[in-house]
PDB file of N, CA and C in Angstrom:
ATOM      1  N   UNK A   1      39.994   4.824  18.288  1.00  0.00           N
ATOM      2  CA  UNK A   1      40.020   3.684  19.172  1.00  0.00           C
ATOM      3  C   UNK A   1      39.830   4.194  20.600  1.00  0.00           C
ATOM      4  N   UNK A   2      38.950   3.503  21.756  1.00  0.00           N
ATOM      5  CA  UNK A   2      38.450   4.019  22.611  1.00  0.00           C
ATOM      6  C   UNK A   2      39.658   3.196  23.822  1.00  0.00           C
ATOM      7  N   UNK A   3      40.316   4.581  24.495  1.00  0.00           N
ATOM      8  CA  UNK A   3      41.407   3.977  25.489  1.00  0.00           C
ATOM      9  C   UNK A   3      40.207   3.498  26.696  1.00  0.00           C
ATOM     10  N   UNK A   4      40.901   2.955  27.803  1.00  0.00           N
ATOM     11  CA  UNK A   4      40.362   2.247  29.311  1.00  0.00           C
ATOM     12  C   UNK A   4      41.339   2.121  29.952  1.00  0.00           C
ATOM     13  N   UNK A   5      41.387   1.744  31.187  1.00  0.00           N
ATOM     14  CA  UNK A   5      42.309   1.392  32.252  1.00  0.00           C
ATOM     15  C   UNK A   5      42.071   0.116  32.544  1.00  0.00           C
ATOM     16  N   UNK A   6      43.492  -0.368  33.345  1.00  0.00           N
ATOM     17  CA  UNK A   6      43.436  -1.748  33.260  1.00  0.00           C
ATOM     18  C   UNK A   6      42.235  -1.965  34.850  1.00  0.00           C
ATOM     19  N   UNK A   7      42.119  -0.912  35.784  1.00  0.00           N
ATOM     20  CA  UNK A   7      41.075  -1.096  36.544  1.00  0.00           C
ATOM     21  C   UNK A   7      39.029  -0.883  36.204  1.00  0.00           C
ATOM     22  N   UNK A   8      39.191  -0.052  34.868  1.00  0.00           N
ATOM     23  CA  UNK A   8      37.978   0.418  34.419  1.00  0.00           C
ATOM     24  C   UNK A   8      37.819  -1.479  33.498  1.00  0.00           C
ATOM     25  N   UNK A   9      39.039  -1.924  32.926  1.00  0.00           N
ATOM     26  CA  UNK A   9      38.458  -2.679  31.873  1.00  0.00           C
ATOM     27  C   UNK A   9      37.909  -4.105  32.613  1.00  0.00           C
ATOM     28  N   UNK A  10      38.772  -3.919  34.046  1.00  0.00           N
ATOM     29  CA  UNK A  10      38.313  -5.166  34.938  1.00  0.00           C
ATOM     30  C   UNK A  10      37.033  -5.409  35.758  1.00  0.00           C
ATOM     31  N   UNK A  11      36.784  -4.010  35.624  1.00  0.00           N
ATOM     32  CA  UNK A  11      35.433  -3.344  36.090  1.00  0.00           C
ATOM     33  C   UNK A  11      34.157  -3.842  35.603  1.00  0.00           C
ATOM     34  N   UNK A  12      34.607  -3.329  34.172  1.00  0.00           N
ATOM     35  CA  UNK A  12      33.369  -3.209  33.100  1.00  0.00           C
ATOM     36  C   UNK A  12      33.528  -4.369  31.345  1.00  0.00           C
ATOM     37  N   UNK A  13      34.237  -5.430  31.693  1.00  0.00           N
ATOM     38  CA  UNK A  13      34.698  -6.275  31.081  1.00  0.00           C
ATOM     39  C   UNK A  13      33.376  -6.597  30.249  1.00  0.00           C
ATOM     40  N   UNK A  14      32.281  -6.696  30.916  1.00  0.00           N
ATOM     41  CA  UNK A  14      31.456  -7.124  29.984  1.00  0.00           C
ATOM     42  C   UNK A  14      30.617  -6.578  28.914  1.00  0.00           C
ATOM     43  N   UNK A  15      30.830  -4.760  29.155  1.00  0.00           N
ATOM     44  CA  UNK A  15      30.430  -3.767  28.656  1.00  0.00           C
ATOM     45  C   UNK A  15      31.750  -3.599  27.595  1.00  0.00           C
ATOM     46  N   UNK A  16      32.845  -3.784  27.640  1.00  0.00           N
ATOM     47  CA  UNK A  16      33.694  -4.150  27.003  1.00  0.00           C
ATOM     48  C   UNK A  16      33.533  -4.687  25.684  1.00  0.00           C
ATOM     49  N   UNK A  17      33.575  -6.249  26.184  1.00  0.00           N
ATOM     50  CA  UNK A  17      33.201  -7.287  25.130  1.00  0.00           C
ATOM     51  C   UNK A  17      32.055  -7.330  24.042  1.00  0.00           C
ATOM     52  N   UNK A  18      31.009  -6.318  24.690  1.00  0.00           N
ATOM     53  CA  UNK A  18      29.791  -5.787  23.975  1.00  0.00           C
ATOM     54  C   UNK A  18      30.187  -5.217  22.703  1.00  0.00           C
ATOM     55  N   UNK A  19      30.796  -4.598  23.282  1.00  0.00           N
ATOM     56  CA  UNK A  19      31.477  -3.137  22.513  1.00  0.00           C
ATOM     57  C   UNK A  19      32.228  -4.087  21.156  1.00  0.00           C
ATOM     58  N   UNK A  20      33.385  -4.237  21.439  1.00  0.00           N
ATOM     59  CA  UNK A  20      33.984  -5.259  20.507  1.00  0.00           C
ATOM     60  C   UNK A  20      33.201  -6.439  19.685  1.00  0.00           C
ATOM     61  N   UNK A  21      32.342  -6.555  20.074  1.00  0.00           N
ATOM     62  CA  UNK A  21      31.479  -7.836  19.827  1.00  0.00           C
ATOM     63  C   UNK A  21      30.951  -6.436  18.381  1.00  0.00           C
ATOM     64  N   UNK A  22      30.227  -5.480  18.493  1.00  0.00           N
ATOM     65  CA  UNK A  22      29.441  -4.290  18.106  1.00  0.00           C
ATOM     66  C   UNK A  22      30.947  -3.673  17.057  1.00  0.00           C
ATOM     67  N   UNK A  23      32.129  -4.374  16.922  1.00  0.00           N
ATOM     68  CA  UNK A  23      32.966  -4.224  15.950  1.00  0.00           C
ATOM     69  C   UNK A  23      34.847  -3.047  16.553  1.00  0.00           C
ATOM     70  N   UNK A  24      33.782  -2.454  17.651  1.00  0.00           N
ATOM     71  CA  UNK A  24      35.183  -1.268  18.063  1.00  0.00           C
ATOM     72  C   UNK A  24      36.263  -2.379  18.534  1.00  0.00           C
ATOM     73  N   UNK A  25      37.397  -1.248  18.650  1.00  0.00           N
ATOM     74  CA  UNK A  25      38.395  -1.985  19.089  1.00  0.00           C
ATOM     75  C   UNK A  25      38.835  -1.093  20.443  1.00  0.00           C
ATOM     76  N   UNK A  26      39.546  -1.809  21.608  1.00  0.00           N
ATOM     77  CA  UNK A  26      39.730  -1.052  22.371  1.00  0.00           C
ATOM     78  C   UNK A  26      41.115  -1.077  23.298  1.00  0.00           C
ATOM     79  N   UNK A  27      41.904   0.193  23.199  1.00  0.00           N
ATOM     80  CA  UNK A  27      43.103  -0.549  23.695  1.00  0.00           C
ATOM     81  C   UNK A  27      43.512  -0.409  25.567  1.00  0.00           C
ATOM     82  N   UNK A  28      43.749  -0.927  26.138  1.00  0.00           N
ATOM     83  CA  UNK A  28      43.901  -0.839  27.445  1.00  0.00           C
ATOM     84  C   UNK A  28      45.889  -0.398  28.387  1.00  0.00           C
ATOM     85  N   UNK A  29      45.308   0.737  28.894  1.00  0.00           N
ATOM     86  CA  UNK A  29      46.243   1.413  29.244  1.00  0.00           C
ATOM     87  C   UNK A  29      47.121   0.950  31.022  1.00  0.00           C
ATOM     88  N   UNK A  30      47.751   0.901  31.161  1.00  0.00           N
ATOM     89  CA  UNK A  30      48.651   1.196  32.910  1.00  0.00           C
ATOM     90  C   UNK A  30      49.233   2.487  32.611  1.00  0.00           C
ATOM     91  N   UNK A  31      48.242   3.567  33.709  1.00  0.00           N
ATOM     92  CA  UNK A  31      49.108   4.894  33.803  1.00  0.00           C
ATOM     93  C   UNK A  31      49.346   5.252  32.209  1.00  0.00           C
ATOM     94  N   UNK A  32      48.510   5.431  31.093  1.00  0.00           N
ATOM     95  CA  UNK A  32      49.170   5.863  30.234  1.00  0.00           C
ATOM     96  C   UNK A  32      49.840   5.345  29.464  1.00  0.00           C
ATOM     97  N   UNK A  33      50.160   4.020  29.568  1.00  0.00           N
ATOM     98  CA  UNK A  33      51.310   3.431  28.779  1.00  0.00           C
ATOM     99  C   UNK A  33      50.494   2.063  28.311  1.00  0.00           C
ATOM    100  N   UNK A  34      49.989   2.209  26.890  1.00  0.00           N
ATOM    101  CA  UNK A  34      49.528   0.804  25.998  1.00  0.00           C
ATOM    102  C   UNK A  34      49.979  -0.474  26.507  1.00  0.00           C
ATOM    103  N   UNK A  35      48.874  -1.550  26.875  1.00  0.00           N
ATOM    104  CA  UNK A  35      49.687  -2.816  27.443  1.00  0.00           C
ATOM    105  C   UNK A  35      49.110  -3.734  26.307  1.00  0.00           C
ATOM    106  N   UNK A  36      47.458  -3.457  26.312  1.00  0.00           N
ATOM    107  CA  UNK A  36      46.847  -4.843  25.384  1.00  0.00           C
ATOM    108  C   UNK A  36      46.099  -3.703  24.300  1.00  0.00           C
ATOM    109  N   UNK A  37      44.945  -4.668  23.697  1.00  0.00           N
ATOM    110  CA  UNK A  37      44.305  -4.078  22.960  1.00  0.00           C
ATOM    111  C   UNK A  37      43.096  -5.159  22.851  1.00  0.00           C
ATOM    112  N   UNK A  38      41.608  -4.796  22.766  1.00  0.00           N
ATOM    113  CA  UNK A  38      41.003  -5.687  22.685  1.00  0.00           C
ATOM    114  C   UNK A  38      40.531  -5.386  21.388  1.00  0.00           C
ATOM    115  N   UNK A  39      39.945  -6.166  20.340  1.00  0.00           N
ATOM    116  CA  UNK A  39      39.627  -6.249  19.151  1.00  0.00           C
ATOM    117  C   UNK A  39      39.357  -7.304  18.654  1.00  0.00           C
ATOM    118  N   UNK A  40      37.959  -6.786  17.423  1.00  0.00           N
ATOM    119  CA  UNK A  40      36.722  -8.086  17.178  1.00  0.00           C
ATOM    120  C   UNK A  40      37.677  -9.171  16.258  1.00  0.00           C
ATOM    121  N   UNK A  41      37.862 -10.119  16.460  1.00  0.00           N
ATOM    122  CA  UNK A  41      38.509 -11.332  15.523  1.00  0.00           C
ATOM    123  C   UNK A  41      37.526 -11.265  14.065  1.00  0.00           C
ATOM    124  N   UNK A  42      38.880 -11.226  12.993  1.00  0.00           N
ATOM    125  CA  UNK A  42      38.461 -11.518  11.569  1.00  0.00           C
ATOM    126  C   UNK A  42      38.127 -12.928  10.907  1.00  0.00           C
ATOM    127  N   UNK A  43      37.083 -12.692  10.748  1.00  0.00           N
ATOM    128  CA  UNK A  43      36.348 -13.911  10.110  1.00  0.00           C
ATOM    129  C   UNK A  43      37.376 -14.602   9.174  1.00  0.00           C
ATOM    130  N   UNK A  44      37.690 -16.019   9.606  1.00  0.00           N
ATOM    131  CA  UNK A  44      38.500 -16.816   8.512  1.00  0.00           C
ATOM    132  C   UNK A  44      37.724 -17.070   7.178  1.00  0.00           C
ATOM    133  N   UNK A  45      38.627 -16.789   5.705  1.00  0.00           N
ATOM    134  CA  UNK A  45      38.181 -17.533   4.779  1.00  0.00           C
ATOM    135  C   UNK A  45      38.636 -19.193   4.701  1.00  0.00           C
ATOM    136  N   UNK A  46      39.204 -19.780   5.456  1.00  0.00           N
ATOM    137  CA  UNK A  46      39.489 -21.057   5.431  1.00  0.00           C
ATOM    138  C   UNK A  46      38.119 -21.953   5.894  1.00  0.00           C
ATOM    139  N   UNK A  47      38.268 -23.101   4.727  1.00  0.00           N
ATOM    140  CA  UNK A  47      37.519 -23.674   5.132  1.00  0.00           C
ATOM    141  C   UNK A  47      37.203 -24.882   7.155  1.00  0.00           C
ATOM    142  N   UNK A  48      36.711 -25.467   7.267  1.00  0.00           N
ATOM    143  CA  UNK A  48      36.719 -26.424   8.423  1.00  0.00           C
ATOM    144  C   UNK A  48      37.721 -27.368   8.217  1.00  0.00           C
ATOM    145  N   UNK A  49      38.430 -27.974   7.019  1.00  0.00           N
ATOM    146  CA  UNK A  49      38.886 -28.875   6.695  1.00  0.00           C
ATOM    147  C   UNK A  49      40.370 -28.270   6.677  1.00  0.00           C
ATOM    148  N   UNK A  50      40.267 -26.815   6.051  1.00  0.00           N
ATOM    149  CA  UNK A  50      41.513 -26.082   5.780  1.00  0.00           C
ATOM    150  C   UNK A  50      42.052 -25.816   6.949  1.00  0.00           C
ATOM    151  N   UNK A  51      41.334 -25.770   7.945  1.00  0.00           N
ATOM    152  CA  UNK A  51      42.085 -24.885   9.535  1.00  0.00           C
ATOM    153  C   UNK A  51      42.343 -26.209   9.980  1.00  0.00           C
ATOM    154  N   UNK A  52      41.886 -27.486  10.022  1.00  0.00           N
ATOM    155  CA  UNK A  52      42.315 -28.845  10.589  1.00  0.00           C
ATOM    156  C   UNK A  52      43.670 -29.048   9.969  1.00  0.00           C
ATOM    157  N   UNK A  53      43.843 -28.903   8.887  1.00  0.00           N
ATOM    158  CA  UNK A  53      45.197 -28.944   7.995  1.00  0.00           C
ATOM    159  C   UNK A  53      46.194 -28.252   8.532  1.00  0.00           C
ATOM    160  N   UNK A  54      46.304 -27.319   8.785  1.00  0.00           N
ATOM    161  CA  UNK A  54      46.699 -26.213   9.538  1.00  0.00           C
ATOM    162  C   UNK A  54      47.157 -26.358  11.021  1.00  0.00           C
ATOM    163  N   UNK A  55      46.037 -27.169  11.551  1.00  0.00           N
ATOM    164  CA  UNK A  55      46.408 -27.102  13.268  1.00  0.00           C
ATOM    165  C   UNK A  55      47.492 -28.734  13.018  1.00  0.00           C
ATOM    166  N   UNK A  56      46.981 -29.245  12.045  1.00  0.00           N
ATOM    167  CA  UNK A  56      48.004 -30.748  12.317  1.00  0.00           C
ATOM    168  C   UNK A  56      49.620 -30.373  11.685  1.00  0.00           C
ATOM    169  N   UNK A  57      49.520 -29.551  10.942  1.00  0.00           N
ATOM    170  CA  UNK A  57      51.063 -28.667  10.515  1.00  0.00           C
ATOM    171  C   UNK A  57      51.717 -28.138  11.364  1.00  0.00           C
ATOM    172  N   UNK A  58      50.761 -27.603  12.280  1.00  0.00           N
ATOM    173  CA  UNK A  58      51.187 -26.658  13.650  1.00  0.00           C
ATOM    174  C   UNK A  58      51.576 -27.797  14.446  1.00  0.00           C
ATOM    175  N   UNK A  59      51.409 -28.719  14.542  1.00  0.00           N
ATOM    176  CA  UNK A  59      51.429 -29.767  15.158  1.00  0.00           C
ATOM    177  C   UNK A  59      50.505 -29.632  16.624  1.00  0.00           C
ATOM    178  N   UNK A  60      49.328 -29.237  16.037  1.00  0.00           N
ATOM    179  CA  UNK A  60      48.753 -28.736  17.600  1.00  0.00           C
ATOM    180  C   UNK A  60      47.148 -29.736  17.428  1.00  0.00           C
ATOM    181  N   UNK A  61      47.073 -30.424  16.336  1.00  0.00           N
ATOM    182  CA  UNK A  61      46.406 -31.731  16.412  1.00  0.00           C
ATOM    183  C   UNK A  61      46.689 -32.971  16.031  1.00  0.00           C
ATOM    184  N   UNK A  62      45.984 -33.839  15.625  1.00  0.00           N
ATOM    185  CA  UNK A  62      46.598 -34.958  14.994  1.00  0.00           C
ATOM    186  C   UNK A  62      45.902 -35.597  14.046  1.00  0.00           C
ATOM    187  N   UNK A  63      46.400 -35.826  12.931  1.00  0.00           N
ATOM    188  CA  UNK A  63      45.348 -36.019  11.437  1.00  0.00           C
ATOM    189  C   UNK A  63      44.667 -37.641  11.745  1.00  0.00           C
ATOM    190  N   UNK A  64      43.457 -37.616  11.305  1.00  0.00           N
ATOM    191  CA  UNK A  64      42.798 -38.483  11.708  1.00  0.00           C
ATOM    192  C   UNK A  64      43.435 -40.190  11.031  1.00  0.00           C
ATOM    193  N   UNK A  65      43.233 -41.068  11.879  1.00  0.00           N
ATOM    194  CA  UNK A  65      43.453 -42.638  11.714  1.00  0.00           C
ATOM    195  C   UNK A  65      42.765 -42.815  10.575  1.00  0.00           C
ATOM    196  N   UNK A  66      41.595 -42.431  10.304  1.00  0.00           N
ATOM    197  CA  UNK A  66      40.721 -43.296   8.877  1.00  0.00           C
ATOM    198  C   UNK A  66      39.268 -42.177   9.237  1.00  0.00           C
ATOM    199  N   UNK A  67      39.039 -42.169   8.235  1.00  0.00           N
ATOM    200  CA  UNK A  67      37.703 -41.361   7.756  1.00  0.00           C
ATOM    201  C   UNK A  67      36.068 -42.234   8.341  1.00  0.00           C
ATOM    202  N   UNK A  68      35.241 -41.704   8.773  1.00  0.00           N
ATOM    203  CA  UNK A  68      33.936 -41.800   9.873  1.00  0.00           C
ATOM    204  C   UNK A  68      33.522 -42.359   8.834  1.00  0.00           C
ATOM    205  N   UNK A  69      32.908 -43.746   8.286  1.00  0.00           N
ATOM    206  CA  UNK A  69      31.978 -44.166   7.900  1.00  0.00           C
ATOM    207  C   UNK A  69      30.737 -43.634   8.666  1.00  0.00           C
ATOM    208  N   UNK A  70      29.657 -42.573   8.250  1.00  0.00           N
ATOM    209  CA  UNK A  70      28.683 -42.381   8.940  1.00  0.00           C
ATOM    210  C   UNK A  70      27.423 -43.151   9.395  1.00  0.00           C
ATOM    211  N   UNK A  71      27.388 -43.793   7.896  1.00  0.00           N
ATOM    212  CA  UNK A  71      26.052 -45.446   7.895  1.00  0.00           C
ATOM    213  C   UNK A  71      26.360 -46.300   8.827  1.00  0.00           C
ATOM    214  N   UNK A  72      27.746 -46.458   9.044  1.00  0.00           N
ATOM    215  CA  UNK A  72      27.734 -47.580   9.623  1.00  0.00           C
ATOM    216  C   UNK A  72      28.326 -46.911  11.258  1.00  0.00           C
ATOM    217  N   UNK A  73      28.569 -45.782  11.664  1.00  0.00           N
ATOM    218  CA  UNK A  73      28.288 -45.113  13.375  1.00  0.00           C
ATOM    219  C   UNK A  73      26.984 -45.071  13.438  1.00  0.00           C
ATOM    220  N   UNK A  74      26.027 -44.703  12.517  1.00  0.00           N
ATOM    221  CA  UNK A  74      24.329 -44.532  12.741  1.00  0.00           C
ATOM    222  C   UNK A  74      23.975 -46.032  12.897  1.00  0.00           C
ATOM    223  N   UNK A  75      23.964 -47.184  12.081  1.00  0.00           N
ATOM    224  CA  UNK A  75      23.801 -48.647  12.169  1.00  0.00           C
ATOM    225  C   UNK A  75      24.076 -49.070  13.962  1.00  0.00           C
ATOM    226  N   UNK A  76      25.752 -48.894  14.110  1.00  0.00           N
ATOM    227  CA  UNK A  76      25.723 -49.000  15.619  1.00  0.00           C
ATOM    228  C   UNK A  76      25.069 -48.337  16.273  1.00  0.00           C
ATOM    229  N   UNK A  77      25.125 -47.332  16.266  1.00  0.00           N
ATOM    230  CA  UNK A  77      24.237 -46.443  17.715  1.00  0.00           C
ATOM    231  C   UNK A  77      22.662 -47.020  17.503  1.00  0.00           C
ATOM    232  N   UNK A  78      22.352 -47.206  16.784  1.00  0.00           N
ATOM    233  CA  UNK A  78      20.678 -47.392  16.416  1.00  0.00           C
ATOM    234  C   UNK A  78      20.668 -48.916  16.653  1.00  0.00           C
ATOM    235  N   UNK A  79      21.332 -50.060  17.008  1.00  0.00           N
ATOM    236  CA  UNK A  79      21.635 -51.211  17.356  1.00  0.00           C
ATOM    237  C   UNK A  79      21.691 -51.395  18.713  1.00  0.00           C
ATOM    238  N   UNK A  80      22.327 -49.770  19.350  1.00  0.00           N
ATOM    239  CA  UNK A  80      23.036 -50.317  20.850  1.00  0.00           C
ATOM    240  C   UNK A  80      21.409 -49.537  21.443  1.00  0.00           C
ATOM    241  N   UNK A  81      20.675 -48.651  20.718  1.00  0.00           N
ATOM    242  CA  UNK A  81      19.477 -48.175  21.276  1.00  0.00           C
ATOM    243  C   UNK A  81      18.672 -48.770  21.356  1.00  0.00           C
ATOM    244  N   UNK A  82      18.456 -49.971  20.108  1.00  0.00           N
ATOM    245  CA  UNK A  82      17.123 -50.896  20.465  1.00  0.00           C
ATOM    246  C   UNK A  82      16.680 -51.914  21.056  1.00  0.00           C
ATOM    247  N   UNK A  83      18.286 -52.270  22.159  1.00  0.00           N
ATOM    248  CA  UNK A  83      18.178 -53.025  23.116  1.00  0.00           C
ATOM    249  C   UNK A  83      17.597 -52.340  24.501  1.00  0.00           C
ATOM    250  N   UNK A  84      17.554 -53.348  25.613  1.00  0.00           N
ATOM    251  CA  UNK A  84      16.818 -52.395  26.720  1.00  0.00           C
ATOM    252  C   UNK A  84      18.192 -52.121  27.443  1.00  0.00           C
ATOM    253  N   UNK A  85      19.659 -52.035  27.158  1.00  0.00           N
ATOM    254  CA  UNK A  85      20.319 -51.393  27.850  1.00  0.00           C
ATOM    255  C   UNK A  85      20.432 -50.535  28.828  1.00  0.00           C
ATOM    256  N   UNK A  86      20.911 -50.076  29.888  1.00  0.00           N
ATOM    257  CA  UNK A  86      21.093 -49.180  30.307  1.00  0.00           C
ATOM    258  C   UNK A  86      22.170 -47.860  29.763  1.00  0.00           C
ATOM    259  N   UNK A  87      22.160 -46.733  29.866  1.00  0.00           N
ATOM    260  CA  UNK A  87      23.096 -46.309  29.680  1.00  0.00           C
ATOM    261  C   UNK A  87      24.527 -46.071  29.987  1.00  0.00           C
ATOM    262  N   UNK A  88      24.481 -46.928  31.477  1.00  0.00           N
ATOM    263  CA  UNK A  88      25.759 -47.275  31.630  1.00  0.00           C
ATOM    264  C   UNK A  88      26.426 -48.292  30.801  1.00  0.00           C
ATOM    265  N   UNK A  89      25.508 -49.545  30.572  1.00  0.00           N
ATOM    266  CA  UNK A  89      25.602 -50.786  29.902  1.00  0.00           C
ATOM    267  C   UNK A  89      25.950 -50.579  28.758  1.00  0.00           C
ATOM    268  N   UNK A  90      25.755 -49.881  27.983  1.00  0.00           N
ATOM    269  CA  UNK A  90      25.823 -48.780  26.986  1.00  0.00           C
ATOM    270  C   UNK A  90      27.742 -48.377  26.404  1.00  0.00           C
ATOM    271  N   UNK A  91      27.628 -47.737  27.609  1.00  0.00           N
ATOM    272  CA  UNK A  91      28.595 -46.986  27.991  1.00  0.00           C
ATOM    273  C   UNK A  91      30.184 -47.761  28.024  1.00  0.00           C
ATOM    274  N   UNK A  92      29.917 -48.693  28.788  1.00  0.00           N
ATOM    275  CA  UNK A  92      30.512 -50.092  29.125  1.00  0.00           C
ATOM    276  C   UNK A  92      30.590 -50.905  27.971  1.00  0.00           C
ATOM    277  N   UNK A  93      29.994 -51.266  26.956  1.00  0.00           N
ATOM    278  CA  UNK A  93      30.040 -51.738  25.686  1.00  0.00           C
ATOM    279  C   UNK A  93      30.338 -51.052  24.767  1.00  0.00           C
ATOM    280  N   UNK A  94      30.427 -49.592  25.044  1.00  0.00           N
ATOM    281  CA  UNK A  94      30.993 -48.992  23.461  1.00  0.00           C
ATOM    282  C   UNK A  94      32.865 -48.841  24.241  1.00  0.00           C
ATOM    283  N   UNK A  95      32.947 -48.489  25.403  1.00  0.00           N
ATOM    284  CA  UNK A  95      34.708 -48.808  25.524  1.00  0.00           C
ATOM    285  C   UNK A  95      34.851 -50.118  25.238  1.00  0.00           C
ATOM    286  N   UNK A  96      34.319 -51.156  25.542  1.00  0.00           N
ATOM    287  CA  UNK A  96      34.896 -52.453  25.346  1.00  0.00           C
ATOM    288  C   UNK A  96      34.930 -52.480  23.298  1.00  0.00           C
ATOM    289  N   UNK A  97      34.088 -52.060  22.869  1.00  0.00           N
ATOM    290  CA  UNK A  97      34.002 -51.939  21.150  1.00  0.00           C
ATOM    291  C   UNK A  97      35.963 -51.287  20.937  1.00  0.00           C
ATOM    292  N   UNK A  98      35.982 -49.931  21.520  1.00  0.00           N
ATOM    293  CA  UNK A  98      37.182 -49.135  21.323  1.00  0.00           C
ATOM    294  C   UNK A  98      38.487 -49.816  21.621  1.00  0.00           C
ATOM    295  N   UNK A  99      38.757 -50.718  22.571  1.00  0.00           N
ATOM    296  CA  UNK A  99      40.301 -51.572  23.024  1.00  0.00           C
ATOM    297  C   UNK A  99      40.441 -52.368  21.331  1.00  0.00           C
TER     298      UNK A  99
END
């Protein structure tokens, strides 16, 4: 593992991140004495659905009200486009849709 200083890593941060990005890990020193460590993040096997599960357990999101009918968000948007709206007008009619 390749040591640095906390003035070399502030230096060269982006030569850094390269590095790590390229898999090394690197730990960052004051005077000698280990403070951080930088290192490439491990690819989750969780799915998109599995880590949402997860963050609403954590309580750090919030599980959705009801599931996206997609036909019928494409139906609207393709409704509010084939008028000559503006996009403010637009804009202004999809909050008034949301209350």
């Amino acid at each position: 593992m390749k040591q640095t200083s906390i003035t070399d890593a502030k230096n060269g941060l982006s030569r850094l991140i390269d590095s790590v990005k390229a898999g090394n890990s690197i730990l960052i020193v004051d005077r000698g004495d280990p403070v951080a460590r930088l290192q490439p993040i491990e690819p989750s096997d969780l799915t998109a659905d599995q880590r949402i599960e997860a963050l609403v357990r954590a309580g750090l999101a919030n599980a959705p009200r009801k599931t996206l009918d997609a036909k019928a968000f494409a139906a609207r948007k393709m409704a509010r486009l084939s008028g000559k709206a503006s996009a403010v007008e637009m804009l202004i009619a999809d909050r008034e849709e949301s209350r």
